[in-house]
N, C-alpha and C. Protein backbone atom coordinates (compact mmCIF):
# COMPACT_ATOMS: atom_id res chain seq x y z
N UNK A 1 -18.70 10.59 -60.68
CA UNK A 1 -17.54 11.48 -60.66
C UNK A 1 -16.41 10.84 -61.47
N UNK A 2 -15.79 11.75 -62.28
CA UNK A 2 -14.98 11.10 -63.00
C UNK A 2 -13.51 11.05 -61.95
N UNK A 3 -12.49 10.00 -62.86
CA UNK A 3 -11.48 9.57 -61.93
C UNK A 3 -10.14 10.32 -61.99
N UNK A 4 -9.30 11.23 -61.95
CA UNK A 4 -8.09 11.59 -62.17
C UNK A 4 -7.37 10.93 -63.57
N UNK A 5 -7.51 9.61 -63.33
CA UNK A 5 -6.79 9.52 -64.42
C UNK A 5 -7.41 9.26 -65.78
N UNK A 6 -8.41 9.17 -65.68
CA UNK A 6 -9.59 9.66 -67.29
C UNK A 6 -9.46 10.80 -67.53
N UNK A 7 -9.43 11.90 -66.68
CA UNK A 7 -9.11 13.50 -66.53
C UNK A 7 -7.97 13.59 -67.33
N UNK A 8 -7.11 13.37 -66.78
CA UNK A 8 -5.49 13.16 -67.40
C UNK A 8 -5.47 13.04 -69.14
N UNK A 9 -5.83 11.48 -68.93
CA UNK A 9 -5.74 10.62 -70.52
C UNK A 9 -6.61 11.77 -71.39
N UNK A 10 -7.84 12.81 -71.32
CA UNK A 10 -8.67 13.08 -71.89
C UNK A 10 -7.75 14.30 -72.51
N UNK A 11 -7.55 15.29 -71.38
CA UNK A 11 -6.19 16.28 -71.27
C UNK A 11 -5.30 16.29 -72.21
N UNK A 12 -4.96 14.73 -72.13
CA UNK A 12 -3.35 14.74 -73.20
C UNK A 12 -4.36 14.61 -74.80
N UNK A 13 -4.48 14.06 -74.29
CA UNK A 13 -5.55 13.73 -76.10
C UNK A 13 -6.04 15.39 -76.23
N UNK A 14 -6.54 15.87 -76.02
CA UNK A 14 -6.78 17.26 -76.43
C UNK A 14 -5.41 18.13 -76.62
N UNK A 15 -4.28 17.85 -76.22
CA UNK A 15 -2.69 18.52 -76.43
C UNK A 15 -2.64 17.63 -77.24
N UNK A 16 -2.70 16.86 -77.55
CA UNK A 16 -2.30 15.93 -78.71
C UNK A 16 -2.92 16.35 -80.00
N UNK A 17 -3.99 16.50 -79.75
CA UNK A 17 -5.01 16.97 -81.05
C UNK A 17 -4.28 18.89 -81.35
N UNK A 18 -3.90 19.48 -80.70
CA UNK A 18 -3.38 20.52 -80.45
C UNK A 18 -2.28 20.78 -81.09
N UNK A 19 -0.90 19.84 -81.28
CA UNK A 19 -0.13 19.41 -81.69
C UNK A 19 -0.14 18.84 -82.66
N UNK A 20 -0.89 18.38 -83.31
CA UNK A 20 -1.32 17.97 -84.40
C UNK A 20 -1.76 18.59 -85.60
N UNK A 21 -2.65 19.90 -84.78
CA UNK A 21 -3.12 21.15 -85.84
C UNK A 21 -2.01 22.36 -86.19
N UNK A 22 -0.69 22.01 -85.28
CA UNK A 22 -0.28 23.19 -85.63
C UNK A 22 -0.20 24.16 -83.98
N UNK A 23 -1.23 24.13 -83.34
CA UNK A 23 -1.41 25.21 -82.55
C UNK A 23 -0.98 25.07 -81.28
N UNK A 24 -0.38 24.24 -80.97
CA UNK A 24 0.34 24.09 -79.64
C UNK A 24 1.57 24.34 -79.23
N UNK A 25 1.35 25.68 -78.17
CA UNK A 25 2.88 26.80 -78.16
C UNK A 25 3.53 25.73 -77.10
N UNK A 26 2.90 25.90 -75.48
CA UNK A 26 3.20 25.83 -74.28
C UNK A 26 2.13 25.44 -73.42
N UNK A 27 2.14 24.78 -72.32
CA UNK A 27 1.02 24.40 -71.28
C UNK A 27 1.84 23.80 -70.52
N UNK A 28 1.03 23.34 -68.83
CA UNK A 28 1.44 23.37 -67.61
C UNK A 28 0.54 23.12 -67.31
N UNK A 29 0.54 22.24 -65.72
CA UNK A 29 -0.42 22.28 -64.65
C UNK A 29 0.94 22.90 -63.75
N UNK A 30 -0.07 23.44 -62.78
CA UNK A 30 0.60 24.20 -61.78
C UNK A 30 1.06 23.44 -60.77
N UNK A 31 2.28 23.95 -59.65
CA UNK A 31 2.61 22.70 -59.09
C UNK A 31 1.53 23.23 -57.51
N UNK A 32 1.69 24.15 -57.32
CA UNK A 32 0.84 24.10 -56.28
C UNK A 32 0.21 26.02 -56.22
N UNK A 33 -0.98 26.06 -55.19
CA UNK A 33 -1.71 27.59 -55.62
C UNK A 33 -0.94 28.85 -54.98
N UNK A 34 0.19 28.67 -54.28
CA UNK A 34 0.76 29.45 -53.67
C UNK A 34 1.80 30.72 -54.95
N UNK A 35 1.11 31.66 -54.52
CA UNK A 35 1.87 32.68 -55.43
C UNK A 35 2.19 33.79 -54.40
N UNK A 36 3.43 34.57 -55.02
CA UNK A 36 4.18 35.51 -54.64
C UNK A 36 4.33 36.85 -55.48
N UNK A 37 4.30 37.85 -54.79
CA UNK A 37 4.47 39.22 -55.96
C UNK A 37 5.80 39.60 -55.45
N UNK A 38 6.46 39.74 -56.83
CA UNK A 38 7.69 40.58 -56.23
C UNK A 38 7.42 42.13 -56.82
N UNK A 39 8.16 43.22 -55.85
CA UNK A 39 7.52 44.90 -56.28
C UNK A 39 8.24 45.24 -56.91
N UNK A 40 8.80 46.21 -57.81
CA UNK A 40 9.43 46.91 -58.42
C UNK A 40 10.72 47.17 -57.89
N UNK A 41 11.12 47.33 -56.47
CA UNK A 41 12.27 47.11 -55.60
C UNK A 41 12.55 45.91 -55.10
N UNK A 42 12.21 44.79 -55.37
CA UNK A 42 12.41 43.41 -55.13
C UNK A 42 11.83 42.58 -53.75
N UNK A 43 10.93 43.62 -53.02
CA UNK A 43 10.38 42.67 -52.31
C UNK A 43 9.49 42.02 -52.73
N UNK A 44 9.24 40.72 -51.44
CA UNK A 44 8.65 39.85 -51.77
C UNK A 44 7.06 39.54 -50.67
N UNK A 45 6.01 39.27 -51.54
CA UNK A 45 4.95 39.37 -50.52
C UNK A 45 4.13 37.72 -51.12
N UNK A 46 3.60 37.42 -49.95
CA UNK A 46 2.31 36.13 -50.36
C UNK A 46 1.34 37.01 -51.13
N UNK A 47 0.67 36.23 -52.31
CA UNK A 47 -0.23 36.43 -52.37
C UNK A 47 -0.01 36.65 -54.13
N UNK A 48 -1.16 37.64 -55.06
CA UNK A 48 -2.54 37.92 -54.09
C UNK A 48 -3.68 36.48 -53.86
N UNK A 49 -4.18 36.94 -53.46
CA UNK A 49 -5.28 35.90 -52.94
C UNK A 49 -6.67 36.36 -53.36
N UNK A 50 -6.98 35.49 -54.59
CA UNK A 50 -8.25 35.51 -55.22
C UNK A 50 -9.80 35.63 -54.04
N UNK A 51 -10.39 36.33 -54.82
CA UNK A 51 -12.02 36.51 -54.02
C UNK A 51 -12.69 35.42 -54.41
N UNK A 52 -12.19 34.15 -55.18
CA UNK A 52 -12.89 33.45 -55.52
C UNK A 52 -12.61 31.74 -54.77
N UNK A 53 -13.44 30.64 -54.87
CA UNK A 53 -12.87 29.92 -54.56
C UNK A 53 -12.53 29.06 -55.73
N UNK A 54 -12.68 29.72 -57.09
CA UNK A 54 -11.81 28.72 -58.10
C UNK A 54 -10.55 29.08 -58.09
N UNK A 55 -9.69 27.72 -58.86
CA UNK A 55 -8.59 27.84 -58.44
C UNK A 55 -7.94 27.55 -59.64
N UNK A 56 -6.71 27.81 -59.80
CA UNK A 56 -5.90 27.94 -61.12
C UNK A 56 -5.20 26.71 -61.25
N UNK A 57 -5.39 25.49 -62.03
CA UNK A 57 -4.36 24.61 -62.06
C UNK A 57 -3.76 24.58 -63.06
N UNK A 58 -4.09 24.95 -64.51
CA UNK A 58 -2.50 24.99 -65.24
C UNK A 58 -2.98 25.95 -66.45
N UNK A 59 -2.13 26.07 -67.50
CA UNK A 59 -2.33 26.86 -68.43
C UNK A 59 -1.99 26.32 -69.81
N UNK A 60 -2.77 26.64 -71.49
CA UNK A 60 -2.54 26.21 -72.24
C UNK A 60 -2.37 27.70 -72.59
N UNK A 61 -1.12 27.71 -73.76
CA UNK A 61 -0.87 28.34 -75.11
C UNK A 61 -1.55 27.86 -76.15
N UNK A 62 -1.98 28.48 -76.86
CA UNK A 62 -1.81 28.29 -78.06
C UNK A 62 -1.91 29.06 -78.80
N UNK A 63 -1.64 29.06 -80.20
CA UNK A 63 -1.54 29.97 -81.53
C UNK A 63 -2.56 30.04 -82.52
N UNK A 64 -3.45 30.88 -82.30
CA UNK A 64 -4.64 30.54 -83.56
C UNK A 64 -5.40 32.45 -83.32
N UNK A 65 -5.37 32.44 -85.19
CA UNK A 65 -5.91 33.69 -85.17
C UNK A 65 -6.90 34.67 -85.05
N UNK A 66 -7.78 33.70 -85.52
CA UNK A 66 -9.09 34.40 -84.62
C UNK A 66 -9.41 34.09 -83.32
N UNK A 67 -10.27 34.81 -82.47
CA UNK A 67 -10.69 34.62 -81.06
C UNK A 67 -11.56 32.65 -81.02
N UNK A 68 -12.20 33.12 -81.92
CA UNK A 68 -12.97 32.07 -82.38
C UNK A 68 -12.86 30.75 -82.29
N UNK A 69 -12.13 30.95 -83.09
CA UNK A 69 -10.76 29.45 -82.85
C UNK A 69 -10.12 28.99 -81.44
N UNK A 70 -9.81 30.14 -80.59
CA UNK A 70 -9.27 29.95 -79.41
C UNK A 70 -10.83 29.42 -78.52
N UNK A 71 -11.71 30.05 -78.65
CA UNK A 71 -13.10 29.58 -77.64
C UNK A 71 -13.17 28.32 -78.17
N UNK A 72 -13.09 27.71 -79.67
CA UNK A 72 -13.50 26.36 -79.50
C UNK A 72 -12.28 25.35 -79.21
N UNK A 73 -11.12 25.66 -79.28
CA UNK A 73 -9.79 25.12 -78.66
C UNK A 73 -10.68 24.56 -76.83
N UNK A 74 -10.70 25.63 -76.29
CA UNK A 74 -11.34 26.01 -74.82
C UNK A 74 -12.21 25.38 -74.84
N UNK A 75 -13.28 25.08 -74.95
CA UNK A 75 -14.44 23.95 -75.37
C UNK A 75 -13.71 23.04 -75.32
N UNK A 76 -12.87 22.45 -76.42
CA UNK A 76 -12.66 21.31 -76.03
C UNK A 76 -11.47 20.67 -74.51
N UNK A 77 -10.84 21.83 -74.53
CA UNK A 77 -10.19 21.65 -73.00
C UNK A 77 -10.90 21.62 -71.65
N UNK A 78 -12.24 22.32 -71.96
CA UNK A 78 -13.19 22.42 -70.99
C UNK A 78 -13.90 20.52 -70.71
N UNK A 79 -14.28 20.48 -71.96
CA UNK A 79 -14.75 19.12 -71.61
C UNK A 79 -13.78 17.86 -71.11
N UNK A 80 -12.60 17.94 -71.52
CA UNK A 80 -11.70 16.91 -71.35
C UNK A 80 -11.04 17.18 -69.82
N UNK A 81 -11.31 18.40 -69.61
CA UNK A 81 -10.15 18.45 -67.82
C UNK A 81 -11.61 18.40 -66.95
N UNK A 82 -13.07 18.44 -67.72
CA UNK A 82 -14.22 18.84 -66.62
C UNK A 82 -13.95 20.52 -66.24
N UNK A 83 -13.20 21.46 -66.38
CA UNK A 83 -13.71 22.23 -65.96
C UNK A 83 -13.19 23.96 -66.67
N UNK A 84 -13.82 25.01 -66.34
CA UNK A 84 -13.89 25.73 -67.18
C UNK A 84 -12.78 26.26 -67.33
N UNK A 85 -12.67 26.94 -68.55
CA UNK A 85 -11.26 27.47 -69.55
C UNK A 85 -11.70 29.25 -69.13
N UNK A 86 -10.59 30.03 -69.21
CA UNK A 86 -10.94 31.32 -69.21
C UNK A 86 -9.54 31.59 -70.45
N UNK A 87 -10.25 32.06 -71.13
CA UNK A 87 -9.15 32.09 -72.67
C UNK A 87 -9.02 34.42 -72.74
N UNK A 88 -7.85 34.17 -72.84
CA UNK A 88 -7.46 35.62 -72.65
C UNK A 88 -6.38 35.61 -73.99
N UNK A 89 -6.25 36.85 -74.79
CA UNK A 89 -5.12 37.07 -75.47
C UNK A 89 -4.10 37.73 -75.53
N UNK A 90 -2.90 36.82 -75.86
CA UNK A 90 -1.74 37.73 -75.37
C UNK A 90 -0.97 38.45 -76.73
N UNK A 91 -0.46 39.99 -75.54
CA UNK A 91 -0.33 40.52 -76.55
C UNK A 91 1.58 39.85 -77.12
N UNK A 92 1.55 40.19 -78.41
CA UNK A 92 3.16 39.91 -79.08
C UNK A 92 3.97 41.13 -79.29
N UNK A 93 4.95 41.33 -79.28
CA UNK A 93 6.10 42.30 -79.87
C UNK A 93 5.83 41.73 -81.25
N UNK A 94 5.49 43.05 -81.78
CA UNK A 94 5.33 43.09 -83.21
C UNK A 94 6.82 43.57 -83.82
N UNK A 95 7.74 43.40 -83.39
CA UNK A 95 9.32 43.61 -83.94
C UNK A 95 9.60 41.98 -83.94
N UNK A 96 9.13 41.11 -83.39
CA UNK A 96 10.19 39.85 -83.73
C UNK A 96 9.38 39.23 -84.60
């Protein structure tokens, strides 16, 4: 089993390499799994609460134009944190 802090060191070296190409917007680890929805009138509720037992610990940005590019970005974040990437694209305001 690998140790936290090989996890870590592997992590930054892949943001590093990231930063290096150009393609590194924003990223995070999360501070803890607790989330909240607020409604359209401002209340506030726990949750939601995934059907799954994976769990979300942080998120990378990045900037690259084909999909392509983003799956092998993910690959390599996959191998360096140990565990899997789910790569989604976001959409931009095409006015700024």
């Amino acid at each position: 089993m690998t140790e936290p802090p090989e996890v870590a060191k592997a992590s930054h070296e892949v943001v590093r390499m990231a930063r290096d190409a150009g393609v590194w917007v924003f990223g995070g680890g999360l501070e803890r799994q607790q989330a909240s929805v607020v409604a359209t009138d401002g209340t506030v509720t726990d949750g939601p609460y995934p059907e799954t037992k994976a769990v979300l610990g942080g998120f990378s940005v990045i900037d690259v134009p084909p999909r392509e590019d983003a799956l092998e970005w993910a690959a390599k974040m996959a191998a360096a944190c140990r565990c899997a990437q789910e790569v989604r694209e976001i959409m931009t305001d095409p006015t700024v």
